[in-house]
Protein backbone atom coordinates (compact mmCIF):
# COMPACT_ATOMS: atom_id res chain seq x y z
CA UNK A 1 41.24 22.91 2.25
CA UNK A 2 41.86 19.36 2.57
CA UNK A 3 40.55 17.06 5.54
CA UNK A 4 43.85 14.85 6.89
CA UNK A 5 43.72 11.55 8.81
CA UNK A 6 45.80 9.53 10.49
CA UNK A 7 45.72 5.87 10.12
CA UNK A 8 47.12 3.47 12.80
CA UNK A 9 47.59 0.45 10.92
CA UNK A 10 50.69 -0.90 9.11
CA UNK A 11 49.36 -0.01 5.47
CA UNK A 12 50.42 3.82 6.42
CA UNK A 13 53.85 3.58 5.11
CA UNK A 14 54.98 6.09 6.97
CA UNK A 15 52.50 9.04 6.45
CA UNK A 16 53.02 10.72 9.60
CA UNK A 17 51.18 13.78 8.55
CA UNK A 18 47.48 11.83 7.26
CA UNK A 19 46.59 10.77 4.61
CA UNK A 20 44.38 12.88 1.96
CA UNK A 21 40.67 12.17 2.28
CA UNK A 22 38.48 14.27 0.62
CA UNK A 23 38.78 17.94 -0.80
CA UNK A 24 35.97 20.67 -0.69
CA UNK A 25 35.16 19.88 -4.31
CA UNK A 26 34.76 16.25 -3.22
CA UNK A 27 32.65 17.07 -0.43
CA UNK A 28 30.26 19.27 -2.46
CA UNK A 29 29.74 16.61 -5.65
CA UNK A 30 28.70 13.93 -2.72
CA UNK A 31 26.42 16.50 -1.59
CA UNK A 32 25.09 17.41 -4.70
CA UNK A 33 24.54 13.28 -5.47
CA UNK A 34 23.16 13.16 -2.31
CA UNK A 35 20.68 15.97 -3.33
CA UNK A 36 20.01 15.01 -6.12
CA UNK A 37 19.53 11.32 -5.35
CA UNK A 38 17.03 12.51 -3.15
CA UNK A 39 15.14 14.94 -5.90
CA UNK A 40 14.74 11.50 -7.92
CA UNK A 41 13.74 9.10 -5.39
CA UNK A 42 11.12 11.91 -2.83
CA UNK A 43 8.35 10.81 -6.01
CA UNK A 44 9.03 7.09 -5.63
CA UNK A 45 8.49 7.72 -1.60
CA UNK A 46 5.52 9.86 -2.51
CA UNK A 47 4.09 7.32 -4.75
CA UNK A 48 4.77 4.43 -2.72
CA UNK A 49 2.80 5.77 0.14
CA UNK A 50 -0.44 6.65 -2.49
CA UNK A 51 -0.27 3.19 -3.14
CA UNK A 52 -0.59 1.99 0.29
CA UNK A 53 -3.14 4.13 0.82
CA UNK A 54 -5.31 2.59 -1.78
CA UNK A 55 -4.45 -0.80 -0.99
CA UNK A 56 -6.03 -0.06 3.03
CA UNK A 57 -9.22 1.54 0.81
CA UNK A 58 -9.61 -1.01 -1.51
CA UNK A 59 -9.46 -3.52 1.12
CA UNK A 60 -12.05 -1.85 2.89
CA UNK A 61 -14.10 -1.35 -0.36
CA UNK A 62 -13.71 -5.26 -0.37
CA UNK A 63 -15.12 -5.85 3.29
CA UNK A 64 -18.14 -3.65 2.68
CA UNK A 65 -19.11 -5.17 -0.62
CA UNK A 66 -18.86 -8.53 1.37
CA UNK A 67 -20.72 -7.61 3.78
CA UNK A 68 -23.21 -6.29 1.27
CA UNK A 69 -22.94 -9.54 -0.88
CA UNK A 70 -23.82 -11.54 2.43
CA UNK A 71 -27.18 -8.96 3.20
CA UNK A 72 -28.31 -9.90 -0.48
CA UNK A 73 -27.79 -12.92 -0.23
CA UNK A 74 -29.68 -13.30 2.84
CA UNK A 75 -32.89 -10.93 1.16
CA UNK A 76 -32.64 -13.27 -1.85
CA UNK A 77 -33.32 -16.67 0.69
CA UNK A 78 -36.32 -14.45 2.59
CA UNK A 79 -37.59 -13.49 -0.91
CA UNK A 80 -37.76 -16.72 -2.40
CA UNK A 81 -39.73 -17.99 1.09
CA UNK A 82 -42.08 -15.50 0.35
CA UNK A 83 -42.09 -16.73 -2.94
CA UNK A 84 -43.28 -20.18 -2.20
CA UNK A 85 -45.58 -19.07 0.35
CA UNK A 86 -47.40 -16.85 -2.26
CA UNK A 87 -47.60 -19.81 -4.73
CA UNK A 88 -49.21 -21.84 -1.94
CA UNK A 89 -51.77 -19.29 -1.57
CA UNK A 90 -52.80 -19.01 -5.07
CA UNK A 91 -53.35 -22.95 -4.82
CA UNK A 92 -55.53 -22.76 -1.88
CA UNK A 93 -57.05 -19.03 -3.53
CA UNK A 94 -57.67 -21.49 -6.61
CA UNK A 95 -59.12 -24.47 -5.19
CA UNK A 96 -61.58 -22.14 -3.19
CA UNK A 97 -62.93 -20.49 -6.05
CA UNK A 98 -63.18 -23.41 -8.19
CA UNK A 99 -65.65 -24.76 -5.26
């Protein structure tokens, strides 16, 4: 079975009956590239998508350790206040005993 065409423009040398296109053998090889184009490339897709999906948790790994960092960092100030405060307090625990 063949699929015919027509073609209007001057190139048709006189084919009045079509020109030949494609056969059924044609058809199914395209189909069967298509196929298996489509076998190959569905893990590529599938892996592609993984990939985004640990990009949008890594990122958001990344904004809680952040915001983590900035908490310690904060703790770290408030300990070393209390730090200084204790060492005055030894001082003054010091100079009281020595009187």
């Amino acid at each position: 079975m063949y699929f015919k065409a027509t073609f209007a423009w001057p190139e048709n040398r006189g084919y009045s009956e079509g020109v030949e296109i494609m056969t059924d053998k044609m058809i199914l090889a395209l189909l069967g590239f298509i196929g298996a184009l489509l076998v190959v490339l569905k893990p590529f897709l599938d892996l592609n998508t993984n990939i985004t999906e640990l990009k949008v948790s890594i990122d958001a790994f990344k904004s809680s350790v952040d915001k983590l960092d900035s908490r310690i960092t904060e703790h770290g100030k408030e300990i070393d206040k209390i730090k200084e405060t204790v060492a005055t307090h030894e001082v003054r625990i010091n100079n009281l005993e020595k009187k």
